[in-house]
N, C-alpha and C. Protein backbone atom coordinates (compact mmCIF):
# COMPACT_ATOMS: atom_id res chain seq x y z
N UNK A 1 8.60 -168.23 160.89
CA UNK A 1 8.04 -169.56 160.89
C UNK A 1 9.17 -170.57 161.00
N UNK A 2 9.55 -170.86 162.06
CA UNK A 2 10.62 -171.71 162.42
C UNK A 2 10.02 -173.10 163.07
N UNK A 3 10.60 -174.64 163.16
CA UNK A 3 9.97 -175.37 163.56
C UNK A 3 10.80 -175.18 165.11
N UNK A 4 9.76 -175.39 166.05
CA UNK A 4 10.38 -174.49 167.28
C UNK A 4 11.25 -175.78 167.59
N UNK A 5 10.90 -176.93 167.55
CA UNK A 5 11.53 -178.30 167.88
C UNK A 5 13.25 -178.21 167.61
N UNK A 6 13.27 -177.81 166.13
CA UNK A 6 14.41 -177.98 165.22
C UNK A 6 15.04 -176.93 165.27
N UNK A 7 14.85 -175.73 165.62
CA UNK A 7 14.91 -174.66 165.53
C UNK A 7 15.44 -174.76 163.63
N UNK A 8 14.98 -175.36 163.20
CA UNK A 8 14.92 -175.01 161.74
C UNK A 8 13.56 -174.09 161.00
N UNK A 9 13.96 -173.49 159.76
CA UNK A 9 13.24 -172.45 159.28
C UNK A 9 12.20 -173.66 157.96
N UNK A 10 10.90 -173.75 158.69
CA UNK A 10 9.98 -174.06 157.64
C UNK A 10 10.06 -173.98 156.24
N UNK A 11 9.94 -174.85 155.69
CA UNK A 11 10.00 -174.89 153.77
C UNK A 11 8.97 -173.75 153.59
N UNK A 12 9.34 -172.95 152.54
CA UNK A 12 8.14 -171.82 151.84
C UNK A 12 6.98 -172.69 151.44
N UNK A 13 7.18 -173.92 150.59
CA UNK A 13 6.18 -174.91 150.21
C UNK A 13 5.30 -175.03 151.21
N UNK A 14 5.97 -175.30 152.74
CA UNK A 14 4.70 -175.59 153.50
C UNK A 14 3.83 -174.53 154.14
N UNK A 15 3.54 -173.28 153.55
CA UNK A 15 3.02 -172.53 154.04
C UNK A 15 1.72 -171.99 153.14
N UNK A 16 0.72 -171.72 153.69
CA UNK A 16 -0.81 -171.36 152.83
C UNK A 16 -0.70 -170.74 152.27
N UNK A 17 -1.14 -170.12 151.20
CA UNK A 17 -1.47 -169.12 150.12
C UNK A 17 -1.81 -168.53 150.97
N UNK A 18 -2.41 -168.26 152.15
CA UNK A 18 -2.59 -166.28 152.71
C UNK A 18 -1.89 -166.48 153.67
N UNK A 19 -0.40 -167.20 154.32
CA UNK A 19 0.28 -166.99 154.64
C UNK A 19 1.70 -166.33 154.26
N UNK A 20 1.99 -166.92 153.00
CA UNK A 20 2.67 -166.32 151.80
C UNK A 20 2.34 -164.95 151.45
N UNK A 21 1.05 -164.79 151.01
CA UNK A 21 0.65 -163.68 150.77
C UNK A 21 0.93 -162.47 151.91
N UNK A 22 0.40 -162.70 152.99
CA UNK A 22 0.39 -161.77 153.91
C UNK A 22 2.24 -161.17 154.59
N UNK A 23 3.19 -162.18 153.94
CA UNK A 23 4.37 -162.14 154.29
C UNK A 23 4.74 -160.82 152.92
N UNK A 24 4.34 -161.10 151.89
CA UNK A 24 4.87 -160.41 150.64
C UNK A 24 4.26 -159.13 151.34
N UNK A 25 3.14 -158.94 151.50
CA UNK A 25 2.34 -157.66 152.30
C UNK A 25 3.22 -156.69 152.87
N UNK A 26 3.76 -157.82 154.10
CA UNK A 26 4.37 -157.26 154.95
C UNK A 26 5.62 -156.61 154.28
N UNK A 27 6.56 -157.22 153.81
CA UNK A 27 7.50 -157.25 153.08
C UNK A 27 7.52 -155.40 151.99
N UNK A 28 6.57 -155.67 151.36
CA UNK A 28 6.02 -154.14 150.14
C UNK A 28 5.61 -153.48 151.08
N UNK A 29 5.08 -153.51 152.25
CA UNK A 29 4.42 -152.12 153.26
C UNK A 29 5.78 -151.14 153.66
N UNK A 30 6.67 -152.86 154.27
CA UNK A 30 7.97 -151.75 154.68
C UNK A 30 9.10 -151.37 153.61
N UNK A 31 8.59 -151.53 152.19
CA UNK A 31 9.70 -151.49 151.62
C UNK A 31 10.95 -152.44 152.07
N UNK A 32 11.04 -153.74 152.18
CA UNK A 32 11.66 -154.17 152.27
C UNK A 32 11.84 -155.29 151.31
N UNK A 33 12.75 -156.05 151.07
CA UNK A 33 12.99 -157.03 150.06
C UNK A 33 13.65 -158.67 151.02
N UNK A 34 14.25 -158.46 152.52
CA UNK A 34 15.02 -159.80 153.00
C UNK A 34 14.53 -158.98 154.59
N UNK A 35 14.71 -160.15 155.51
CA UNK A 35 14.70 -159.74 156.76
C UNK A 35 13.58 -160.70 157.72
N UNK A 36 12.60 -161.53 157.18
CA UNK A 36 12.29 -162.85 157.43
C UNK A 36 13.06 -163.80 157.35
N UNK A 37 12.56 -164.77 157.49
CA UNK A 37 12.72 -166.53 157.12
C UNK A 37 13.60 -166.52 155.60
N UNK A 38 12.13 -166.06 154.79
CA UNK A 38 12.40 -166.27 152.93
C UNK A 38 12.49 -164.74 152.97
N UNK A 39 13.03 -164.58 151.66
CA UNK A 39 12.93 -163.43 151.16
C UNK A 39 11.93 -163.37 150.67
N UNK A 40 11.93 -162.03 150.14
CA UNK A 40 10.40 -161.37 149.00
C UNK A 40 10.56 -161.98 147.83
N UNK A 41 11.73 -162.43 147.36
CA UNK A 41 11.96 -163.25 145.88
C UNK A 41 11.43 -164.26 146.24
N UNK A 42 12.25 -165.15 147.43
CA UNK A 42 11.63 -166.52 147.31
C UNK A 42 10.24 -166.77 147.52
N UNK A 43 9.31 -165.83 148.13
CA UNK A 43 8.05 -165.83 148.64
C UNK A 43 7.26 -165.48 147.27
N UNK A 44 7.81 -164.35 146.14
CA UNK A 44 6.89 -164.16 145.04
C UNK A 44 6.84 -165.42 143.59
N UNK A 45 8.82 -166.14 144.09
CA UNK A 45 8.93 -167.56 143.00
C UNK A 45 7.59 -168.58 143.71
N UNK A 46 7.50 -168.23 144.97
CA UNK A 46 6.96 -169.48 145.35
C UNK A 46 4.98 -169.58 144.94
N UNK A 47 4.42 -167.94 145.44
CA UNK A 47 3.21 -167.46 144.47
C UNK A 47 3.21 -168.18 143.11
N UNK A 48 4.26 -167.70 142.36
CA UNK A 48 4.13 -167.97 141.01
C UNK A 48 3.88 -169.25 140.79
N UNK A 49 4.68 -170.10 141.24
CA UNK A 49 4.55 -171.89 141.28
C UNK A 49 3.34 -172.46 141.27
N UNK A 50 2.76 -171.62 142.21
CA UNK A 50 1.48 -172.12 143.00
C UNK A 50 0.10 -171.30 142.08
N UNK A 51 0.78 -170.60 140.95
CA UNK A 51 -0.61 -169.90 140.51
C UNK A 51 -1.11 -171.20 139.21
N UNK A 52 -2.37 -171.20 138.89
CA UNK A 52 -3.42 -172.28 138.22
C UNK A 52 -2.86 -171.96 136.86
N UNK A 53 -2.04 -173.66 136.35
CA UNK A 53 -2.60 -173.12 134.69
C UNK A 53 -2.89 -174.44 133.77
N UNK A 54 -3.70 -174.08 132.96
CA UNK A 54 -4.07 -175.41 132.34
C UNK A 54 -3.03 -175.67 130.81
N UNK A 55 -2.19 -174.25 131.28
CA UNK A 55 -0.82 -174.81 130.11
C UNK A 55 0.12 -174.71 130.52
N UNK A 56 1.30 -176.02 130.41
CA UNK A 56 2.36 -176.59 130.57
C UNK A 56 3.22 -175.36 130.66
N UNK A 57 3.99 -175.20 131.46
CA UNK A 57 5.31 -174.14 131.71
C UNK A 57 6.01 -174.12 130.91
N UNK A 58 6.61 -175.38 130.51
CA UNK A 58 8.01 -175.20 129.86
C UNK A 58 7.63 -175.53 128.43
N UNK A 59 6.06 -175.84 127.91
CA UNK A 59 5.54 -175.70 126.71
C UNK A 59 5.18 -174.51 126.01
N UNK A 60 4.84 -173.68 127.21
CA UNK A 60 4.73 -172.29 126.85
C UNK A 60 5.59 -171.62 126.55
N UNK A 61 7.01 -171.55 127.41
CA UNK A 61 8.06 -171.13 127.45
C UNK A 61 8.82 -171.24 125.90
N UNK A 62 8.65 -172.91 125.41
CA UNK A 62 9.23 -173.42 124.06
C UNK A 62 8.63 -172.76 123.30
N UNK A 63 6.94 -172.47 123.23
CA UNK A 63 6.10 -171.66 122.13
C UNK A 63 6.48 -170.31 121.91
N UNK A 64 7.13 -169.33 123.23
CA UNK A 64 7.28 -168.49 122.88
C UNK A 64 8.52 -168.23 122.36
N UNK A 65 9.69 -169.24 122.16
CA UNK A 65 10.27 -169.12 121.34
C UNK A 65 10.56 -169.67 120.11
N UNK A 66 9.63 -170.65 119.99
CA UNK A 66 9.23 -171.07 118.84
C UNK A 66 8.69 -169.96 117.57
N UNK A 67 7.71 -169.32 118.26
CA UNK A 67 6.84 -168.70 117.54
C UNK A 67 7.54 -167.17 117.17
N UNK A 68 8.25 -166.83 118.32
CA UNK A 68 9.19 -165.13 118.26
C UNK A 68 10.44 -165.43 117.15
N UNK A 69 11.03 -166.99 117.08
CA UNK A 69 12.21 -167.19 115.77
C UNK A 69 11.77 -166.59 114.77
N UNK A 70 10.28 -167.29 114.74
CA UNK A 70 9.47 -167.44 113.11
C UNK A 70 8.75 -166.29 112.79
N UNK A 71 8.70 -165.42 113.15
CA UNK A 71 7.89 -164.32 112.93
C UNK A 71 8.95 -162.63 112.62
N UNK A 72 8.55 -162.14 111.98
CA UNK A 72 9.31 -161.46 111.14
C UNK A 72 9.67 -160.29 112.03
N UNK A 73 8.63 -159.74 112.91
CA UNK A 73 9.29 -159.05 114.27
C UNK A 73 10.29 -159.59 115.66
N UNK A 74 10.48 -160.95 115.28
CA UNK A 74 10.94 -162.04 116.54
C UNK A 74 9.79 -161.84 117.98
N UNK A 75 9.01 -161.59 117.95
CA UNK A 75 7.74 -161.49 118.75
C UNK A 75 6.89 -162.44 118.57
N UNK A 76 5.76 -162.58 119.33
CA UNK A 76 4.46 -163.25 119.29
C UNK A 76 3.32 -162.73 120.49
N UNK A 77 2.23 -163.58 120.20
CA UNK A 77 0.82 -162.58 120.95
C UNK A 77 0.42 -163.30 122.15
N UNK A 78 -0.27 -162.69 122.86
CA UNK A 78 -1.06 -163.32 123.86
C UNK A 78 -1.89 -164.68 123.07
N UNK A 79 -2.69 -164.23 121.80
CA UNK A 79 -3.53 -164.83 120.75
C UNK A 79 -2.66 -165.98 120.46
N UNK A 80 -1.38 -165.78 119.88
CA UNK A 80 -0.38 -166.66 119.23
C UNK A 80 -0.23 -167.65 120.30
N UNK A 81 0.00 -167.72 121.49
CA UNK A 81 -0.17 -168.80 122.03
C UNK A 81 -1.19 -169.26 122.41
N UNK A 82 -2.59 -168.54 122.41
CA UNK A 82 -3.41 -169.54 122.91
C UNK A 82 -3.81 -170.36 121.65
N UNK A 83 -4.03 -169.99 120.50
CA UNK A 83 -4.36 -170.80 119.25
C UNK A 83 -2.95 -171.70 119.07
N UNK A 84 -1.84 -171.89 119.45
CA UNK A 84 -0.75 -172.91 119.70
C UNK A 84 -1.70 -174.02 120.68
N UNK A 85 -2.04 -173.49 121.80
CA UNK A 85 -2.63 -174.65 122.69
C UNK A 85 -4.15 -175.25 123.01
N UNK A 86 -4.62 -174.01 121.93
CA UNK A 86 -6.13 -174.31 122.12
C UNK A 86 -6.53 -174.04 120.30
N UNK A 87 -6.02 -174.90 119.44
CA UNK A 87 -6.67 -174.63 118.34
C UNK A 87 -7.78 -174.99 117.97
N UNK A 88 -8.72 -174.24 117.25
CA UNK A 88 -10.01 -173.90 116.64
C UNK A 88 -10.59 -173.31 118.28
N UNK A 89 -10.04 -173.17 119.44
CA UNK A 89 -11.07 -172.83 120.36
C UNK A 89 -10.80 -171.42 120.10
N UNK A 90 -11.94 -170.66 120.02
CA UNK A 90 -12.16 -168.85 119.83
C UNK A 90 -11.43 -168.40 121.37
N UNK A 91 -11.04 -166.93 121.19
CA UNK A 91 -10.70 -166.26 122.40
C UNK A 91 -11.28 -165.65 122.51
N UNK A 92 -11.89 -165.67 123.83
CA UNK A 92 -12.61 -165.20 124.86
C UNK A 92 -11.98 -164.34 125.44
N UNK A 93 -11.86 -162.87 125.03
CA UNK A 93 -11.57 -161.90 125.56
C UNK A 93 -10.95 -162.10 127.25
N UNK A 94 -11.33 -161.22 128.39
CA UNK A 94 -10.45 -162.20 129.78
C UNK A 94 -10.15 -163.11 129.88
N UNK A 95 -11.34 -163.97 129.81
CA UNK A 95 -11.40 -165.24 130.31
C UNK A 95 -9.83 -166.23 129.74
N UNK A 96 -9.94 -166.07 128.15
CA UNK A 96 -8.64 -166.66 127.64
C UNK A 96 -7.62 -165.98 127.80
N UNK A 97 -7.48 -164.38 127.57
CA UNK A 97 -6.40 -163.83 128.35
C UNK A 97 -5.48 -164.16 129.52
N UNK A 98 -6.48 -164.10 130.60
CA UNK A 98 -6.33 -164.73 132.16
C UNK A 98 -5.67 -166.07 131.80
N UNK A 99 -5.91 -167.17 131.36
CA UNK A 99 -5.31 -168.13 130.88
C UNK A 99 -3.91 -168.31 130.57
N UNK A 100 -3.68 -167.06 129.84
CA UNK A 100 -2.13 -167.02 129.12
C UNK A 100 -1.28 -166.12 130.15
N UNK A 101 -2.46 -164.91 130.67
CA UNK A 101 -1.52 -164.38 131.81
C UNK A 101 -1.20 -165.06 132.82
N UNK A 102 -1.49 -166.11 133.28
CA UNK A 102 -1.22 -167.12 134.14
C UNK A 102 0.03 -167.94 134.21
N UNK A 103 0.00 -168.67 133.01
CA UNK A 103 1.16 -169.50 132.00
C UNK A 103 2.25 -168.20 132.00
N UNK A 104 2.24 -166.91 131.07
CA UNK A 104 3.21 -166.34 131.20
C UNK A 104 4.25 -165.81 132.49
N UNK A 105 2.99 -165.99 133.89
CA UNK A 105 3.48 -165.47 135.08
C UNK A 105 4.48 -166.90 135.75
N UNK A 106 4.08 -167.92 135.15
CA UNK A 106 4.71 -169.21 135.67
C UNK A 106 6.11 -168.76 134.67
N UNK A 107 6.51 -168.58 133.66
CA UNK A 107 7.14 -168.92 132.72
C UNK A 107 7.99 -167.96 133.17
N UNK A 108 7.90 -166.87 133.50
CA UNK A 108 8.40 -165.90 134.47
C UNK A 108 9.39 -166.35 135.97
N UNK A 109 8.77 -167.05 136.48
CA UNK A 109 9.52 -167.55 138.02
C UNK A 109 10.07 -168.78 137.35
N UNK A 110 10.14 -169.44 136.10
CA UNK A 110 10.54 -170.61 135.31
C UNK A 110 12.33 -170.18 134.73
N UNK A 111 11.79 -168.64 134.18
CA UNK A 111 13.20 -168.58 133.36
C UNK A 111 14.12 -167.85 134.75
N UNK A 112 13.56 -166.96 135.71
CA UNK A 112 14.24 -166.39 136.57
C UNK A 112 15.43 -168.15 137.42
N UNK A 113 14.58 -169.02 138.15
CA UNK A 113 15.13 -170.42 138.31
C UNK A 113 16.21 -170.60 138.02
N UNK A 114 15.75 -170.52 135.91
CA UNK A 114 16.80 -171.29 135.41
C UNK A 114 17.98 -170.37 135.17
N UNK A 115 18.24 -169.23 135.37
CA UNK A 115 18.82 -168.35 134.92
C UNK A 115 18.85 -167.95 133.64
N UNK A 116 17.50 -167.91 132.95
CA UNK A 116 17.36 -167.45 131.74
C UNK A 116 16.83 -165.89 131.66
N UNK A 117 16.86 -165.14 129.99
CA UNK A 117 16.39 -164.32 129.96
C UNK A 117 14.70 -164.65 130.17
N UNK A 118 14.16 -163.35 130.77
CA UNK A 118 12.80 -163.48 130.86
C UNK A 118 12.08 -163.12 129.14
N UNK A 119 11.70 -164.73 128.74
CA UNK A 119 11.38 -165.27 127.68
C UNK A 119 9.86 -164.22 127.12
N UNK A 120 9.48 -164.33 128.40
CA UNK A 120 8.02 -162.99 128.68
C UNK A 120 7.94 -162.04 127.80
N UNK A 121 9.13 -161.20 127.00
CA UNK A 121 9.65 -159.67 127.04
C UNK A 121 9.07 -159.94 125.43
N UNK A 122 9.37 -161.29 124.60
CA UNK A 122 9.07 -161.26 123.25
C UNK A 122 7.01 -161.57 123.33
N UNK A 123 6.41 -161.75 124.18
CA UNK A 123 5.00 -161.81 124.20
C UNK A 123 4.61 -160.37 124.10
N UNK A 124 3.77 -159.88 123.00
CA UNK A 124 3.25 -158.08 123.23
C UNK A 124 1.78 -158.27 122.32
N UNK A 125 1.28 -157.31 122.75
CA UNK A 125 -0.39 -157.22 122.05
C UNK A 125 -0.23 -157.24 121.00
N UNK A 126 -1.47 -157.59 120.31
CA UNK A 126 -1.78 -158.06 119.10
C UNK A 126 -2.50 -156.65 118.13
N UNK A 127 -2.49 -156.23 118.29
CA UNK A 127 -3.08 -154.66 117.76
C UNK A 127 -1.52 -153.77 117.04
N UNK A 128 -0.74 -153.40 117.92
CA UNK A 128 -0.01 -153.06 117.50
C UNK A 128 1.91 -153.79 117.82
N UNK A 129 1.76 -154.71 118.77
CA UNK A 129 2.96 -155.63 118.34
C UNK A 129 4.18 -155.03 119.44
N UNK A 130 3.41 -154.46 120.74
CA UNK A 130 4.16 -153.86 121.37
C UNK A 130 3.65 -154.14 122.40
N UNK A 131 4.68 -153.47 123.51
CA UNK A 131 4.53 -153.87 125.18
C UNK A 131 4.14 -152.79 125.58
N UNK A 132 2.92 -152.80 126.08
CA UNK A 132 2.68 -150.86 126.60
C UNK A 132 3.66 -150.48 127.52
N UNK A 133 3.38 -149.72 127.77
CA UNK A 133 4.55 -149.06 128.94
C UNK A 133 4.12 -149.58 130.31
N UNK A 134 3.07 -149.74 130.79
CA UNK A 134 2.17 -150.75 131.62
C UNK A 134 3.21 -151.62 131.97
N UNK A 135 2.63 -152.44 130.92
CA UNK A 135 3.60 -153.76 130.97
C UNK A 135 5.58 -153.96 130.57
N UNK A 136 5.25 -152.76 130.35
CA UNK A 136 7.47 -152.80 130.79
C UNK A 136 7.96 -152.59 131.91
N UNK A 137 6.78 -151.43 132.69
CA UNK A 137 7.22 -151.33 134.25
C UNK A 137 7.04 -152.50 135.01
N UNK A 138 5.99 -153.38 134.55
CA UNK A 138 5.47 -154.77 135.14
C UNK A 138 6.48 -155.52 135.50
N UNK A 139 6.96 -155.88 134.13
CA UNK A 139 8.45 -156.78 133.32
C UNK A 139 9.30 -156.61 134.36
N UNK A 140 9.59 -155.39 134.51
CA UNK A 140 10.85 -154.69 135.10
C UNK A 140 10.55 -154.47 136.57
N UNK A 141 9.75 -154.43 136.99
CA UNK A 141 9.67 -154.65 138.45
C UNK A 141 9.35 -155.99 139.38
N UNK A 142 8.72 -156.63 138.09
CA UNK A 142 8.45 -158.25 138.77
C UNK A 142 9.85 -158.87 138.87
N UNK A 143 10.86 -158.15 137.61
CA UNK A 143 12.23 -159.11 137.48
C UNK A 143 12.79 -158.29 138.51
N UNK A 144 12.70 -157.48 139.00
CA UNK A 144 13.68 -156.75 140.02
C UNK A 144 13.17 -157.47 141.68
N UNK A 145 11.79 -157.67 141.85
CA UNK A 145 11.71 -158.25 142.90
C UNK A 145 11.58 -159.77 142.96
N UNK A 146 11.99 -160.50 142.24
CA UNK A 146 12.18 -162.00 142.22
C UNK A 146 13.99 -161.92 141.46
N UNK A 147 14.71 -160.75 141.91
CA UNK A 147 16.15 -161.16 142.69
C UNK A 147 16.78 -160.95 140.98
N UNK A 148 16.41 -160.47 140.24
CA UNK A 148 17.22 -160.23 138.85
C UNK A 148 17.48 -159.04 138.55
N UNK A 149 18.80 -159.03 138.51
CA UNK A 149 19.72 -157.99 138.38
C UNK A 149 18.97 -157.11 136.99
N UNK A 150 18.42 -155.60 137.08
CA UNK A 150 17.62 -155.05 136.01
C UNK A 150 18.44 -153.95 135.80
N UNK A 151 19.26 -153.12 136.04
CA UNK A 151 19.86 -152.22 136.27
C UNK A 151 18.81 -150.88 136.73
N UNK A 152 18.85 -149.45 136.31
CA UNK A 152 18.04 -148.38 136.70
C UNK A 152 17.25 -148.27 135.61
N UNK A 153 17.30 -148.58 134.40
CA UNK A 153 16.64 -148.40 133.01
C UNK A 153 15.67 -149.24 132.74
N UNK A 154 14.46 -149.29 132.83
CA UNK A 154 13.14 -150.43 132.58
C UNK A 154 13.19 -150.78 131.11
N UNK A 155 13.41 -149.58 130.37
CA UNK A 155 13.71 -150.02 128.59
C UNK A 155 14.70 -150.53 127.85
N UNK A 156 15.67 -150.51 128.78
CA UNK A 156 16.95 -151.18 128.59
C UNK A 156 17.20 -152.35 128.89
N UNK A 157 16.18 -152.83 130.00
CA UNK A 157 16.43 -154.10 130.81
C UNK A 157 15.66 -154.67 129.68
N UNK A 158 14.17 -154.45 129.15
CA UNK A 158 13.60 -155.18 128.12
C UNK A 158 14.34 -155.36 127.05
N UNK A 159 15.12 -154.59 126.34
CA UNK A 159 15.48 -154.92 125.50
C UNK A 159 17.00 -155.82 125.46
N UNK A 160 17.84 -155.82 126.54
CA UNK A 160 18.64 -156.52 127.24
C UNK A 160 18.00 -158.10 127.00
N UNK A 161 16.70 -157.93 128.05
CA UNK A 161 15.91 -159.37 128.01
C UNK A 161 15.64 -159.73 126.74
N UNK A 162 15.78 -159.05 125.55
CA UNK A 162 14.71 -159.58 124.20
C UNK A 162 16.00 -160.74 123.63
N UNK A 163 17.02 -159.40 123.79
CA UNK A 163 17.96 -159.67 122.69
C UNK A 163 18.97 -161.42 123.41
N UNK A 164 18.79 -161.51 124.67
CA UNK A 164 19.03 -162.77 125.21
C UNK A 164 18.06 -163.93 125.09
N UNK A 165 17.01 -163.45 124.81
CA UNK A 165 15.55 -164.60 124.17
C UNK A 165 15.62 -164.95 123.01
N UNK A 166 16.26 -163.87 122.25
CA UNK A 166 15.93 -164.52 120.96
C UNK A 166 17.74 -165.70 120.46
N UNK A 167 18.06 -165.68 121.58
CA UNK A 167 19.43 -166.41 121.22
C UNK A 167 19.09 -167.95 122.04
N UNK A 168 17.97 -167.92 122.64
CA UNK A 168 17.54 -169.28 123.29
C UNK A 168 17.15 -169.92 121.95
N UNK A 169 17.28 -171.22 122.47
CA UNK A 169 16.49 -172.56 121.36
C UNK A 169 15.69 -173.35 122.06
N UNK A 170 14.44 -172.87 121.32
CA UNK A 170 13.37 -174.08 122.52
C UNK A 170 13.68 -175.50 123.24
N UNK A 171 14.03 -176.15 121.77
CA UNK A 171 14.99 -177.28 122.16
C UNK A 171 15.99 -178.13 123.64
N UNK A 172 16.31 -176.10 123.69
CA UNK A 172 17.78 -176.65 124.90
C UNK A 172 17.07 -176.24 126.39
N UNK A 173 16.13 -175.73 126.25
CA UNK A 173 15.63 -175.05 127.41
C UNK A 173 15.38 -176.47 128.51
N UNK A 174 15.69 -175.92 129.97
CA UNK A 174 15.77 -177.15 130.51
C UNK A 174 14.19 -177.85 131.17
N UNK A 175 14.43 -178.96 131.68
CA UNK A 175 13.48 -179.20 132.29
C UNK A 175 12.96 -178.07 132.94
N UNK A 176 11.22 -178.35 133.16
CA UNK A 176 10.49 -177.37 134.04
C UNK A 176 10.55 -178.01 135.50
N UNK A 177 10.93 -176.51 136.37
CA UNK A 177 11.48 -176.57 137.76
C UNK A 177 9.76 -176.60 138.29
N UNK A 178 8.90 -176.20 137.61
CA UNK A 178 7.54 -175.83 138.44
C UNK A 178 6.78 -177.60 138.03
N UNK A 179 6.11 -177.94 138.63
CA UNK A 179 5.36 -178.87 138.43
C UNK A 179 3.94 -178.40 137.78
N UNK A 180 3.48 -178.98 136.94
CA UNK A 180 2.48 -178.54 136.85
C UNK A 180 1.09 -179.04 136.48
């Protein structure tokens, strides 16, 4: 997608959600990661930007380390933030889930940006206070294809990521790069 005029390469911004999409497609069919315009990082930061949330990025981002200082595991829940942003409203099983998985997926292409640890790694279920294994390969493959160095170890990289989260201060965290 080049402007043929300029022979310059189109902003990722100006391109549709199933244009984007169909590039990432292309991109995971051939196993590839660069070799377009954008890369597969810049094409999945740019998804993320563009996904719906009715909570603030870099509010979420502060809650989850607000809430992982104060808590005696340095963790917090899917639950723990939505009763941060929606108090007395009940959770609604998906529906509020979807909500926070949304926010957390922004907060995700937020800390990758800023060059932070992925803040994500201290969020784990509320049952037993852990990240299934599900969601470590998730962690660890979303951070490997939006351009962050993970090494070969998925359990190592999480805990790599924790132990750099919990040394953030909500406070210093910078402006949010995503609009929202």
């Amino acid at each position: 997608m080049f402007c043929r005029e300029l022979g310059e390469r189109v902003k990722v911004e100006l391109l549709s959600d199933r244009q984007v999409a169909d590039i990432v497609r292309r991109y995971r069919e051939r196993g590839l990661t660069e070799g377009g315009p954008w890369s597969l990082a810049e094409l999945l930061m740019e998804q993320r930007r563009r996904i719906p949330t009715v909570l603030p990025t870099i509010d979420v981002a502060r809650k989850i380390v607000e809430q992982s200082s104060k808590s005696v595991d340095g963790l917090t829940t899917y639950k723990d933030i939505w009763c941060a942003f929606r108090p007395g409203e009940n959770w609604i099983g998906n529906k509020s889930q979807q909500i926070v998985a949304n926010a957390l997926a922004r907060v995700v292409a937020y800390c990758v940006a800023n060059g932070l640890p992925i803040l994500t790694v201290l969020v784990v279920q509320s049952g037993n206070r852990r990240l299934s294994p599900e969601a470590v390969a998730n962690i660890y493959n979303e951070a490997r294809e939006l351009g962050v160095a993970t090494g070969p170890d998925a359990a190592a990289f999480i805990e790599d990521q924790r132990a750099g989260a919990r040394q953030i201060i909500a406070a210093q965290l910078p402006d949010d790069t995503f609009s929202d």
